[in-house]
PDB file of N, CA and C in Angstrom:
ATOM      1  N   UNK A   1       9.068   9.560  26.952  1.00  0.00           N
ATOM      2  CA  UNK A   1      10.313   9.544  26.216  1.00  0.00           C
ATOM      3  C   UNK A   1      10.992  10.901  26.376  1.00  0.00           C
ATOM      4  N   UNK A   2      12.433  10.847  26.500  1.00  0.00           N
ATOM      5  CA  UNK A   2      12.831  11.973  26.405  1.00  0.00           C
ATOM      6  C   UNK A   2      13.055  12.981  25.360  1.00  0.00           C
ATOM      7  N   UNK A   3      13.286  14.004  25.555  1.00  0.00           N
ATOM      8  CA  UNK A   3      13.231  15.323  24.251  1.00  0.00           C
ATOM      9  C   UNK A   3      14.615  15.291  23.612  1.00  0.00           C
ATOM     10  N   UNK A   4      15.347  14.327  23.069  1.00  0.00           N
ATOM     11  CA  UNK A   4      17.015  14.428  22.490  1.00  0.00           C
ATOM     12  C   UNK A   4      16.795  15.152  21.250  1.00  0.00           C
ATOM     13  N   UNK A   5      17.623  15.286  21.172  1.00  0.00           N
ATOM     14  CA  UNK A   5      18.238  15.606  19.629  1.00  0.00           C
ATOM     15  C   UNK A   5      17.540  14.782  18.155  1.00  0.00           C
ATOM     16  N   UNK A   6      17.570  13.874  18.281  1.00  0.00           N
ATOM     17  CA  UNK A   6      17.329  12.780  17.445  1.00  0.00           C
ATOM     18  C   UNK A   6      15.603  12.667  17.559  1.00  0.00           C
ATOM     19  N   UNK A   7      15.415  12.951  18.439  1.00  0.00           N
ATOM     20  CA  UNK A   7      13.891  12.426  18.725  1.00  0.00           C
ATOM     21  C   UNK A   7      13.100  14.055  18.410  1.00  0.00           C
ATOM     22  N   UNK A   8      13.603  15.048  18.786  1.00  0.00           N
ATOM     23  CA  UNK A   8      13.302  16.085  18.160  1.00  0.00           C
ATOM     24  C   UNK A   8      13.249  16.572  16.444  1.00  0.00           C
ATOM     25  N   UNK A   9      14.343  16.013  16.040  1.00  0.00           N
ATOM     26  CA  UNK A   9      14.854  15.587  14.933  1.00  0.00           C
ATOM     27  C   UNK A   9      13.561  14.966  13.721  1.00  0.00           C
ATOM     28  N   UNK A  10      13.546  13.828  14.364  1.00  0.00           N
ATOM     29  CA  UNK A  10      12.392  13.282  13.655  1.00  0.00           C
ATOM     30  C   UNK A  10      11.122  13.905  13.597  1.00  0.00           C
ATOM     31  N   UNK A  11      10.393  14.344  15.015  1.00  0.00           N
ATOM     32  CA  UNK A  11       9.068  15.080  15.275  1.00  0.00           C
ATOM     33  C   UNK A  11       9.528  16.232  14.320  1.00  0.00           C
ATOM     34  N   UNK A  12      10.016  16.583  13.778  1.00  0.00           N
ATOM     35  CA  UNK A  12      10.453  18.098  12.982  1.00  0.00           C
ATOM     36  C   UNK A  12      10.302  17.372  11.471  1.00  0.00           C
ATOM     37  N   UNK A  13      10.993  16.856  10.857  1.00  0.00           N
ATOM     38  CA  UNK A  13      10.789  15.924   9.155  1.00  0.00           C
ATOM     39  C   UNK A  13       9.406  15.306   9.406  1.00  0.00           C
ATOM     40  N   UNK A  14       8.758  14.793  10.266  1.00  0.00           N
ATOM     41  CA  UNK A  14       7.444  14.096  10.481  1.00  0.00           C
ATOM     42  C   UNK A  14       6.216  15.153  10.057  1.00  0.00           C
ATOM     43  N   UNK A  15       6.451  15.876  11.535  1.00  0.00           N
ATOM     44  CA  UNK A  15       5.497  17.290  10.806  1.00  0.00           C
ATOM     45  C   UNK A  15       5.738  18.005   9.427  1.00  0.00           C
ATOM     46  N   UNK A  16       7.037  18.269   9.462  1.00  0.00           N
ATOM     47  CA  UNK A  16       7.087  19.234   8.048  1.00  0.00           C
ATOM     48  C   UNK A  16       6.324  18.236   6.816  1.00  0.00           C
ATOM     49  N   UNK A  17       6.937  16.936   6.673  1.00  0.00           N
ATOM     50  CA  UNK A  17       6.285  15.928   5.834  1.00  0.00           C
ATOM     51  C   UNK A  17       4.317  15.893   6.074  1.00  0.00           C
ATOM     52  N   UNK A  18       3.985  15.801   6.988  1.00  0.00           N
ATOM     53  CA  UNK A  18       2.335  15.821   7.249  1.00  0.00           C
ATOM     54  C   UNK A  18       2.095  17.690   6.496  1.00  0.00           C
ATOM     55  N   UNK A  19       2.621  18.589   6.761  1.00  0.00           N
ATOM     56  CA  UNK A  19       2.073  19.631   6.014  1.00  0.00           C
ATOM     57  C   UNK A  19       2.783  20.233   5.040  1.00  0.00           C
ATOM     58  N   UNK A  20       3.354  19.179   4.283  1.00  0.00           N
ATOM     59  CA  UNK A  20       3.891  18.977   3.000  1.00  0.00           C
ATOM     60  C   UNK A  20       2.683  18.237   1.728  1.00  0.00           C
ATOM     61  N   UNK A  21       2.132  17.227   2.947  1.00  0.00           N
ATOM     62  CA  UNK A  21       0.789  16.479   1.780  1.00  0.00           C
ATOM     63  C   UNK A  21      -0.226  16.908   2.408  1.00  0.00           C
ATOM     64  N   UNK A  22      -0.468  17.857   2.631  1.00  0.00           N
ATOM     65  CA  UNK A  22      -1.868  18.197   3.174  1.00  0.00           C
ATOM     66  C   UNK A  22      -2.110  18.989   2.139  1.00  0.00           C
ATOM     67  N   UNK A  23      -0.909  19.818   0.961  1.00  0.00           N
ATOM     68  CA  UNK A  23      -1.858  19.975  -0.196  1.00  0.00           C
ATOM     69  C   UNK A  23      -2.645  19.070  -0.782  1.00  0.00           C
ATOM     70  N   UNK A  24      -3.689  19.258  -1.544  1.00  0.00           N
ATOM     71  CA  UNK A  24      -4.115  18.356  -2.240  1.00  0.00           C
ATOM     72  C   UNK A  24      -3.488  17.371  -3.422  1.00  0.00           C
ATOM     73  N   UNK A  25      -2.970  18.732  -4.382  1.00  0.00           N
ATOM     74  CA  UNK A  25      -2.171  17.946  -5.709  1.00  0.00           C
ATOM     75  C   UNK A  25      -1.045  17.013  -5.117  1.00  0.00           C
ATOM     76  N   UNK A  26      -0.198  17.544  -3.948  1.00  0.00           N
ATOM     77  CA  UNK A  26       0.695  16.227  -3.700  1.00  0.00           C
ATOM     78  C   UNK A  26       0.225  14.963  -3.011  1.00  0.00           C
ATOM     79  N   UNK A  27      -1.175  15.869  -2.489  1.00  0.00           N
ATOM     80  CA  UNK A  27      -1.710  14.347  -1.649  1.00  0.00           C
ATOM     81  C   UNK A  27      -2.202  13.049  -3.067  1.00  0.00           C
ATOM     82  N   UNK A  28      -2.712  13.682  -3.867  1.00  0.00           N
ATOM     83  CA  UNK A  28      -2.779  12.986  -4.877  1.00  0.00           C
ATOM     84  C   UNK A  28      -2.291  12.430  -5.732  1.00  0.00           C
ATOM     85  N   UNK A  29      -0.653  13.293  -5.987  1.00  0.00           N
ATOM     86  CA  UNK A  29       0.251  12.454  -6.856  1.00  0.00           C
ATOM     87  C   UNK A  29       1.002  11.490  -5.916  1.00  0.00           C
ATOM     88  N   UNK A  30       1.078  11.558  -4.484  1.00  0.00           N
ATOM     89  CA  UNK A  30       1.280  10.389  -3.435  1.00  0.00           C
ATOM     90  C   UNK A  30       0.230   9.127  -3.986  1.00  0.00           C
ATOM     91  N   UNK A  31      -0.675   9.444  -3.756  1.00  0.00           N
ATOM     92  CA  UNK A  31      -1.686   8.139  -3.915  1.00  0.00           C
ATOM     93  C   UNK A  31      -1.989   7.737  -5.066  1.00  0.00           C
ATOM     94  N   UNK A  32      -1.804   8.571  -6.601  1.00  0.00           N
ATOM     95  CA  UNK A  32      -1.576   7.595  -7.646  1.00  0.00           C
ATOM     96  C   UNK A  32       0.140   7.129  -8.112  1.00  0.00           C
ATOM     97  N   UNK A  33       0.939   7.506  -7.091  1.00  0.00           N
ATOM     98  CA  UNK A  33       2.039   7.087  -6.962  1.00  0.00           C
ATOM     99  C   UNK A  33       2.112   5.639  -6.568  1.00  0.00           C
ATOM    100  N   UNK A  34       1.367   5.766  -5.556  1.00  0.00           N
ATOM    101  CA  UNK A  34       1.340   4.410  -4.935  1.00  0.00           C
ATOM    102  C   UNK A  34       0.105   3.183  -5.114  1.00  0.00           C
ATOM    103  N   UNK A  35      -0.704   3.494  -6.109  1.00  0.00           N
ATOM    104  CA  UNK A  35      -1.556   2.926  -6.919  1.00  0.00           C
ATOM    105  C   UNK A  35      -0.710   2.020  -7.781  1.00  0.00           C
ATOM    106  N   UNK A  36       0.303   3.048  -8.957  1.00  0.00           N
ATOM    107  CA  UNK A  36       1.093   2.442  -9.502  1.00  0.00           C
ATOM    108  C   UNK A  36       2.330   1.372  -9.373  1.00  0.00           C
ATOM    109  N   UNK A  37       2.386   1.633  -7.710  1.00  0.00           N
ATOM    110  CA  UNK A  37       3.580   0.683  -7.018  1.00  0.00           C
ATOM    111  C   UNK A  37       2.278  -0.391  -6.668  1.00  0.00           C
ATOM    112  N   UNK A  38       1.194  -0.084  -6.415  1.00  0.00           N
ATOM    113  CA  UNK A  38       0.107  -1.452  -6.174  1.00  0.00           C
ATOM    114  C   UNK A  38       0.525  -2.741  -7.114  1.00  0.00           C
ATOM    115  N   UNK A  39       0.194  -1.899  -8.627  1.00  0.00           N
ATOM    116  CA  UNK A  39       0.249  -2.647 -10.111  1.00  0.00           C
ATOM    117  C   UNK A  39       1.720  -3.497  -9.983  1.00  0.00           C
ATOM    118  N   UNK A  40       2.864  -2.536  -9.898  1.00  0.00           N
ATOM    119  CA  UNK A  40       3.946  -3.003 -10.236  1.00  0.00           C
ATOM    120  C   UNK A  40       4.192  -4.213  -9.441  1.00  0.00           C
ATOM    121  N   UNK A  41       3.531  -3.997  -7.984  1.00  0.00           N
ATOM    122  CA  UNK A  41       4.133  -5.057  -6.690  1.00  0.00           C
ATOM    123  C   UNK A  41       2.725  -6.439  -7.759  1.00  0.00           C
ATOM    124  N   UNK A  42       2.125  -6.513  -8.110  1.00  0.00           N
ATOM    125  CA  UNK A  42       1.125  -7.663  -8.638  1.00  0.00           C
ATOM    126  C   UNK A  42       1.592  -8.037  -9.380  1.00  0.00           C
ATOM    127  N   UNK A  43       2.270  -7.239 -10.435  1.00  0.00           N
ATOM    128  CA  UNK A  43       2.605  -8.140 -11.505  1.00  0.00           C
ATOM    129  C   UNK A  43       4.003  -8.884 -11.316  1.00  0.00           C
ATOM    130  N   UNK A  44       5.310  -8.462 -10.273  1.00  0.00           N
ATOM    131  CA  UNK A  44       6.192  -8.625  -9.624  1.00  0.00           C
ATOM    132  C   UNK A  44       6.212  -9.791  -8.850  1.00  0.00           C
ATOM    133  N   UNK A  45       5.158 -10.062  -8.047  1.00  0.00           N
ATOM    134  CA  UNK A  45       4.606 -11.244  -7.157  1.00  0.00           C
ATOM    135  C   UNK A  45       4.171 -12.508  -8.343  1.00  0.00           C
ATOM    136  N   UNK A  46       3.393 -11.886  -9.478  1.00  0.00           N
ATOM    137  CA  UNK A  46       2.572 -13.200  -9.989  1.00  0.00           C
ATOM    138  C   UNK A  46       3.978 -13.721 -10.688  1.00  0.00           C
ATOM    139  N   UNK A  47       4.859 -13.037 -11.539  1.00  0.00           N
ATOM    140  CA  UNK A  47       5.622 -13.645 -12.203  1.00  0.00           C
ATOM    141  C   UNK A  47       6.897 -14.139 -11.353  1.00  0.00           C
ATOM    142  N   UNK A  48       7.145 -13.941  -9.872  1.00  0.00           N
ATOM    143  CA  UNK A  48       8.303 -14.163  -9.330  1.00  0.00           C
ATOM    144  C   UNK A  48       7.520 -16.107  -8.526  1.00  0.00           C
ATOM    145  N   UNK A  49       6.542 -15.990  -8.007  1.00  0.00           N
ATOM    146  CA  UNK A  49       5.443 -17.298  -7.960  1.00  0.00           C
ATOM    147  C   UNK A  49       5.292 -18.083  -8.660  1.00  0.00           C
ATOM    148  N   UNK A  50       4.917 -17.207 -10.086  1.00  0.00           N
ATOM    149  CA  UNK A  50       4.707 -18.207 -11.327  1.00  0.00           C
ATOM    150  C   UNK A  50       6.459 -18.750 -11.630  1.00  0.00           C
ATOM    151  N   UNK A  51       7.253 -18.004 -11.615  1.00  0.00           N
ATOM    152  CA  UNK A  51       8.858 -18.471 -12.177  1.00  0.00           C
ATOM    153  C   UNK A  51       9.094 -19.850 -10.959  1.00  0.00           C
ATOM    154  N   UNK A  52       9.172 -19.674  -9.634  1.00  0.00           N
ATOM    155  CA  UNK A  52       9.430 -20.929  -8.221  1.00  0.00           C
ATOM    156  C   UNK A  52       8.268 -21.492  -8.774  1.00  0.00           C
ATOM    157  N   UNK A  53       7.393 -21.811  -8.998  1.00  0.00           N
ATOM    158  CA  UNK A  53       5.681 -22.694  -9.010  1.00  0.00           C
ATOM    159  C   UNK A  53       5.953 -23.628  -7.608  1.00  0.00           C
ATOM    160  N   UNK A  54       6.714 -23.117  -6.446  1.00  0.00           N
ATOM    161  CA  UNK A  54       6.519 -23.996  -5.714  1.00  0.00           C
ATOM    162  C   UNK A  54       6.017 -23.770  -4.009  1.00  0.00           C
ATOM    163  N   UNK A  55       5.692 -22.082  -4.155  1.00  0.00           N
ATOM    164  CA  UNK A  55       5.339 -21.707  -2.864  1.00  0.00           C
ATOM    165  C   UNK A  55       3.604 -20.578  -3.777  1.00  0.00           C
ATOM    166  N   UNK A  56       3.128 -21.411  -4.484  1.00  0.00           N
ATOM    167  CA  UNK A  56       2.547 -20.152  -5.165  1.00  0.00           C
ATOM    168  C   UNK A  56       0.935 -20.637  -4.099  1.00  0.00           C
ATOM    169  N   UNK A  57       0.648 -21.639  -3.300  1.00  0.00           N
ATOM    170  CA  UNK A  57      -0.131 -21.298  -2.586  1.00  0.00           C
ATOM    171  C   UNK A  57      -0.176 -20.518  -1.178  1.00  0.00           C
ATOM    172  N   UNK A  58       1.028 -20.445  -0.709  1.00  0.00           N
ATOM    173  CA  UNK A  58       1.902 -19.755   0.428  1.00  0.00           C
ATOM    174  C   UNK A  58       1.976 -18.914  -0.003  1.00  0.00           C
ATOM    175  N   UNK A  59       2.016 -17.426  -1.132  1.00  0.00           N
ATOM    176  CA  UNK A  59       2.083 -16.816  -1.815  1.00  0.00           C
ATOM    177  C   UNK A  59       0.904 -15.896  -1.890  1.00  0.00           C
ATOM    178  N   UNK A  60      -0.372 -16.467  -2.009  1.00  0.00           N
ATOM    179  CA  UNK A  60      -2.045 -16.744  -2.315  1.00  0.00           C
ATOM    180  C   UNK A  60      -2.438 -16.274  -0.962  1.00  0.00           C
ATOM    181  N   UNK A  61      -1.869 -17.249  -0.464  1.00  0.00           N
ATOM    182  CA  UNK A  61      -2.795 -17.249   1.233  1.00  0.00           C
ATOM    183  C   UNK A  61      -2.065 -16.070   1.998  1.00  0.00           C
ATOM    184  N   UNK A  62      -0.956 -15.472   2.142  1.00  0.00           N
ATOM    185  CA  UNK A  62      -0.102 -14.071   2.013  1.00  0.00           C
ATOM    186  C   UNK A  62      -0.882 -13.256   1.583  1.00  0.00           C
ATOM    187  N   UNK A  63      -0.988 -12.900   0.401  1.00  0.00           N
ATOM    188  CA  UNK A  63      -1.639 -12.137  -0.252  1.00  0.00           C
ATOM    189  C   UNK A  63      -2.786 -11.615   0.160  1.00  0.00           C
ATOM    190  N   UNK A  64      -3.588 -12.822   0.529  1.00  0.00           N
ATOM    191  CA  UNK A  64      -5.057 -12.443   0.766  1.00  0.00           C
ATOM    192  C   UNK A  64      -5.298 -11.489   1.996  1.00  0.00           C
ATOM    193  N   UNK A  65      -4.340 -12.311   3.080  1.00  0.00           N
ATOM    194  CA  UNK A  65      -3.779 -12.120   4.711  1.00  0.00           C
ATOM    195  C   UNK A  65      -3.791 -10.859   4.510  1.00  0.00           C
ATOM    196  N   UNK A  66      -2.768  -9.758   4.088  1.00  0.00           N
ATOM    197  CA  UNK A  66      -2.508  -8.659   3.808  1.00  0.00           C
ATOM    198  C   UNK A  66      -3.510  -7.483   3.116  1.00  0.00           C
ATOM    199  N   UNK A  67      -3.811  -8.280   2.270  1.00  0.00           N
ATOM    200  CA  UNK A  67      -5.071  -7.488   1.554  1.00  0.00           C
ATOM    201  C   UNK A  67      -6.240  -7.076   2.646  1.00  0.00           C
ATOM    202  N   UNK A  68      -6.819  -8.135   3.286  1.00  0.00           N
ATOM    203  CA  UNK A  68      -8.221  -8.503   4.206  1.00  0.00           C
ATOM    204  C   UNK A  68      -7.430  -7.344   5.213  1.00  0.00           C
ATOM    205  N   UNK A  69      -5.955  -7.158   5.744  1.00  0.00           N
ATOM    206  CA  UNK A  69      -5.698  -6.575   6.757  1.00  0.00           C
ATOM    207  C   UNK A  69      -5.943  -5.301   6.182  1.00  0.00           C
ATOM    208  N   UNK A  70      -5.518  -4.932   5.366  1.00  0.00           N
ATOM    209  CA  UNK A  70      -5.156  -3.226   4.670  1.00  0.00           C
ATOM    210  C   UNK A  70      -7.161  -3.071   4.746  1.00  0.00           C
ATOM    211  N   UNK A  71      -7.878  -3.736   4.202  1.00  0.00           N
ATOM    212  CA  UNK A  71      -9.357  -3.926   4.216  1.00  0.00           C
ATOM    213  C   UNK A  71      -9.795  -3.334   5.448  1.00  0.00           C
ATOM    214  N   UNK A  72      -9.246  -3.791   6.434  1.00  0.00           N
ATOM    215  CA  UNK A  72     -10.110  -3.847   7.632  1.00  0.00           C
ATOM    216  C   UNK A  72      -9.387  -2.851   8.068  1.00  0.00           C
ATOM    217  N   UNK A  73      -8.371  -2.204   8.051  1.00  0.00           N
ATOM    218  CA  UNK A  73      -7.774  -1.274   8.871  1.00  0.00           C
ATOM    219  C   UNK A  73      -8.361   0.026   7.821  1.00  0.00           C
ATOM    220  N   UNK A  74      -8.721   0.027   6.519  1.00  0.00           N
ATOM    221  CA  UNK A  74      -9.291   1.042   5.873  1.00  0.00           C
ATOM    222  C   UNK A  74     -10.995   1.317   6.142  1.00  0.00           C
ATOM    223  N   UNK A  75     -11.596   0.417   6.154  1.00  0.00           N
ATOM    224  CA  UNK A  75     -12.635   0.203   6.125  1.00  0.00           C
ATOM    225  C   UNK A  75     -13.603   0.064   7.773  1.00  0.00           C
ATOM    226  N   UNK A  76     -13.502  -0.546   8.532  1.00  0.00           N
ATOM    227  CA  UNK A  76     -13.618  -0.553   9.577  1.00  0.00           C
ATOM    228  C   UNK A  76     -12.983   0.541  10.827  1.00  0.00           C
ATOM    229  N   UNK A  77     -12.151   1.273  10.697  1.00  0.00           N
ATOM    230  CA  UNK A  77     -12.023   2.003  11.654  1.00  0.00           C
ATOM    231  C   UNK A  77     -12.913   3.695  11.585  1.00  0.00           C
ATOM    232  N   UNK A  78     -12.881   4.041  12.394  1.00  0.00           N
ATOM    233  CA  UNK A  78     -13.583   5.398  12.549  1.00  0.00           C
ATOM    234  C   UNK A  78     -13.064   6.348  10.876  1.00  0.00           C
ATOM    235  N   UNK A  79     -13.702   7.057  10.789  1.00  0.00           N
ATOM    236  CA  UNK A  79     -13.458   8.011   8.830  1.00  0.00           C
ATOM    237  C   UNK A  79     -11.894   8.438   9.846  1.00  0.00           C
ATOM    238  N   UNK A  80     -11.683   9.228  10.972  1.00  0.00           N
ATOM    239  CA  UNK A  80     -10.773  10.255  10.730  1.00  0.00           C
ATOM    240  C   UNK A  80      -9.734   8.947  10.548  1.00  0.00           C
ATOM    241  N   UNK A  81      -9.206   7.933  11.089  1.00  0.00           N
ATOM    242  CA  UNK A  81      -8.324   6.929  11.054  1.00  0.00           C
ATOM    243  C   UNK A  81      -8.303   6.676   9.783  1.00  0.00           C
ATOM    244  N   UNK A  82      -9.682   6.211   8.904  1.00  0.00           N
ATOM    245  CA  UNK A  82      -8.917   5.923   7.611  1.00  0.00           C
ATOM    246  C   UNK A  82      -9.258   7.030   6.563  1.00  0.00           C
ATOM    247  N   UNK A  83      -8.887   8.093   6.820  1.00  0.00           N
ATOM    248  CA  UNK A  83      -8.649   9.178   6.301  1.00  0.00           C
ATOM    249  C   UNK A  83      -7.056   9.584   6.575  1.00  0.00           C
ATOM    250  N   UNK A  84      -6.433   8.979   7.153  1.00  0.00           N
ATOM    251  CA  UNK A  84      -5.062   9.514   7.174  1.00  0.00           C
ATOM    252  C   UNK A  84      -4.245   9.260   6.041  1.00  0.00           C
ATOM    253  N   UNK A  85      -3.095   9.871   5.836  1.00  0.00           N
ATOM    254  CA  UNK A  85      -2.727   9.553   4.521  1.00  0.00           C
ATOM    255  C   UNK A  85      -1.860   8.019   4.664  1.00  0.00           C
ATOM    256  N   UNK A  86      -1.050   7.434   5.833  1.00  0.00           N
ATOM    257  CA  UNK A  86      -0.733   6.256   5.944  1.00  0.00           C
ATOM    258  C   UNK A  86      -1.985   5.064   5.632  1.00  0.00           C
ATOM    259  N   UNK A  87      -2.569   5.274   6.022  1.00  0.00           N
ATOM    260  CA  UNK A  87      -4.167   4.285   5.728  1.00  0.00           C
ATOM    261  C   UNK A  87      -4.742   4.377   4.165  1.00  0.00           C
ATOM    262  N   UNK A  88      -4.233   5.640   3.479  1.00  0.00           N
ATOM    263  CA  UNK A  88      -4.460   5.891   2.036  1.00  0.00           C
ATOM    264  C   UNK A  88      -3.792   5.650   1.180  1.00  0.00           C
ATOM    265  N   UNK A  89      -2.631   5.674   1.200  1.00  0.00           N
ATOM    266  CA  UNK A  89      -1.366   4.948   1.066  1.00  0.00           C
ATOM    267  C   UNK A  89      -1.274   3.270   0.634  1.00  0.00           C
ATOM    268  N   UNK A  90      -1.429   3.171   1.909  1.00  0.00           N
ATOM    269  CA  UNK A  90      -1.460   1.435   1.998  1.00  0.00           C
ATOM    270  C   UNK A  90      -3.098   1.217   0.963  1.00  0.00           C
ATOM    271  N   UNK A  91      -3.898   1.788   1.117  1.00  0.00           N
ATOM    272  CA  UNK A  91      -5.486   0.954   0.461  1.00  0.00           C
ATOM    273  C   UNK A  91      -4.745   1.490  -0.637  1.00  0.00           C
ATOM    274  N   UNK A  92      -4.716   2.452  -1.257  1.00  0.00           N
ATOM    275  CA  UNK A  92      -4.070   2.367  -2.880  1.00  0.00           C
ATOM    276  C   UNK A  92      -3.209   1.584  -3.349  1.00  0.00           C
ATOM    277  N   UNK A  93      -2.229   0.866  -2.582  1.00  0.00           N
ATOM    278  CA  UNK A  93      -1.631   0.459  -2.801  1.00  0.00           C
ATOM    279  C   UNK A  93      -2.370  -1.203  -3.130  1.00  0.00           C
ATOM    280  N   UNK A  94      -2.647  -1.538  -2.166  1.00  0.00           N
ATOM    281  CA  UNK A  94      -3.492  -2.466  -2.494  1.00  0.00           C
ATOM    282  C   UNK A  94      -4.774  -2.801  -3.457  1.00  0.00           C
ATOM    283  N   UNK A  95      -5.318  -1.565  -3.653  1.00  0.00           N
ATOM    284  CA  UNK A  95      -6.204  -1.574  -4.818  1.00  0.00           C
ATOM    285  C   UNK A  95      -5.333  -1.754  -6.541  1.00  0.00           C
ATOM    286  N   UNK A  96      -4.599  -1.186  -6.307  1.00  0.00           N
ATOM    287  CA  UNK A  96      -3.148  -1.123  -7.374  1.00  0.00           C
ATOM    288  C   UNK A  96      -3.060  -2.532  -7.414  1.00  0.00           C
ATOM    289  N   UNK A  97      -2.714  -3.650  -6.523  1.00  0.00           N
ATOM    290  CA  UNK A  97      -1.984  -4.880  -6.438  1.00  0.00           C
ATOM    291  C   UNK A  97      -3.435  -5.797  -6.948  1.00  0.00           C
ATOM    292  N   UNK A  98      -4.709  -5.820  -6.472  1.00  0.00           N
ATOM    293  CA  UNK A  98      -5.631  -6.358  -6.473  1.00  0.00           C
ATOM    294  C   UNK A  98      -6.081  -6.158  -8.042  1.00  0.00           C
ATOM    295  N   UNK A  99      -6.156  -5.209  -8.901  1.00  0.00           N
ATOM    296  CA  UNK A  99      -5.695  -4.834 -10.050  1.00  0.00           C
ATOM    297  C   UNK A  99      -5.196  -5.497 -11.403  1.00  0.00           C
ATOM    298  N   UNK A 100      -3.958  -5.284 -10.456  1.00  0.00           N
ATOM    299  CA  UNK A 100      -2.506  -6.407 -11.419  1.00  0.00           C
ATOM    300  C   UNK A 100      -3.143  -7.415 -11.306  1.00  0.00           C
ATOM    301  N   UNK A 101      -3.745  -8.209  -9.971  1.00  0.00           N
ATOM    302  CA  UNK A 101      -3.572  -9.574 -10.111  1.00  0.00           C
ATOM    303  C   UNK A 101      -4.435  -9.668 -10.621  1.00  0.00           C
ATOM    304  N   UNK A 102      -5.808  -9.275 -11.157  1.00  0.00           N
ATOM    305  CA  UNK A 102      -6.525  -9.031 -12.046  1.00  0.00           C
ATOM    306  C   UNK A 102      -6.808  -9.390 -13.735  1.00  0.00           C
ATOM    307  N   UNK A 103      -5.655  -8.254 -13.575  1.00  0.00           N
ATOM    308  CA  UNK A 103      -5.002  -8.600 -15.104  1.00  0.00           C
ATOM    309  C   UNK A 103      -4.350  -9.706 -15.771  1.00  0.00           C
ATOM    310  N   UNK A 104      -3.376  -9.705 -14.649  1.00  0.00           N
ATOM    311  CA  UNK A 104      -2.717 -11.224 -14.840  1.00  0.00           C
ATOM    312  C   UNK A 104      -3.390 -12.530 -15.360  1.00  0.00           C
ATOM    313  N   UNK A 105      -4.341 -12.473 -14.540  1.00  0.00           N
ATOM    314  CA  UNK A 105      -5.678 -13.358 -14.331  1.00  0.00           C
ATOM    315  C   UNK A 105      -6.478 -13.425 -15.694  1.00  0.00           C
ATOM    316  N   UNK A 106      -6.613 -12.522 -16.441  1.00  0.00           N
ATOM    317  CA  UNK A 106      -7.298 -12.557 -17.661  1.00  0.00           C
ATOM    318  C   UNK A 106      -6.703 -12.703 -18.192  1.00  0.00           C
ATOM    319  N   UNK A 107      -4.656 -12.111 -18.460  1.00  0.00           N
ATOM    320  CA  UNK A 107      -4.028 -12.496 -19.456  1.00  0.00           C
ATOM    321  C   UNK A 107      -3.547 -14.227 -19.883  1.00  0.00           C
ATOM    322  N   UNK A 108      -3.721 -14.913 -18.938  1.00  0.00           N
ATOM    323  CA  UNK A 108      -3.224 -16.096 -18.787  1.00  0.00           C
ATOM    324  C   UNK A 108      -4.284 -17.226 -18.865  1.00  0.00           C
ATOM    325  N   UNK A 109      -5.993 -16.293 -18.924  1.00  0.00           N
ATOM    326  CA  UNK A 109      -6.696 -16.943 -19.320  1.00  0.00           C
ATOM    327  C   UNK A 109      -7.239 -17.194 -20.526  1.00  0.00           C
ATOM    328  N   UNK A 110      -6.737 -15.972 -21.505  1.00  0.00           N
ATOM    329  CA  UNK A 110      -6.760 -15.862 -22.780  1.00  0.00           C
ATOM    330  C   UNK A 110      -5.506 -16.154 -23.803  1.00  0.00           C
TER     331      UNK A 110
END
């Protein structure tokens, strides 16, 4: 690829952003940032499913799809891969969502 403007551009906000969260405290308020967008996206999904009741197994089987992927791309690849903060990101996020639906799950059973 060539070296433009634009493409330089980006490689410059990319890096500065990578040693922007390589502190710790922001690497961490990133990932319970996005813990909390986990929760919000579960409880968002169950009640927007539960409101249509008419794609809520298309919904389910989504869900899972995505989850099993974020799983396997956290879990299965070499530590430095899922040690990156995109790979940490996404599993919090999903631990967040797995969570909600959780909750949901008990509230509606009680």
């Amino acid at each position: 690829m060539q070296n433009t403007r634009i493409s330089t551009l980006v490689d410059n906000i990319l890096s500065g952003l990578g040693s922007f969260f390589l502190n710790p405290w922001r690497r961490f308020s990133l990932l319970l940032i996005s813990l909390l967008l986990g929760n919000f996206l579960g409880t968002a999904v169950s009640t927007i499913s539960g409101q249509k009741a008419d794609l809520d197994i298309v919904a389910a089987a989504l869900l899972v799809a995505v989850t099993e992927a974020i799983s396997r791309l956290a879990y299965s690849t070499p530590s430095a891969t899922a040690r990156s903060l995109p790979v940490q990101v996404l599993n919090a996020t999903k631990i967040g969502l797995t969570y909600s639906l959780f909750v949901e799950a008990f509230k509606l059973g009680s």
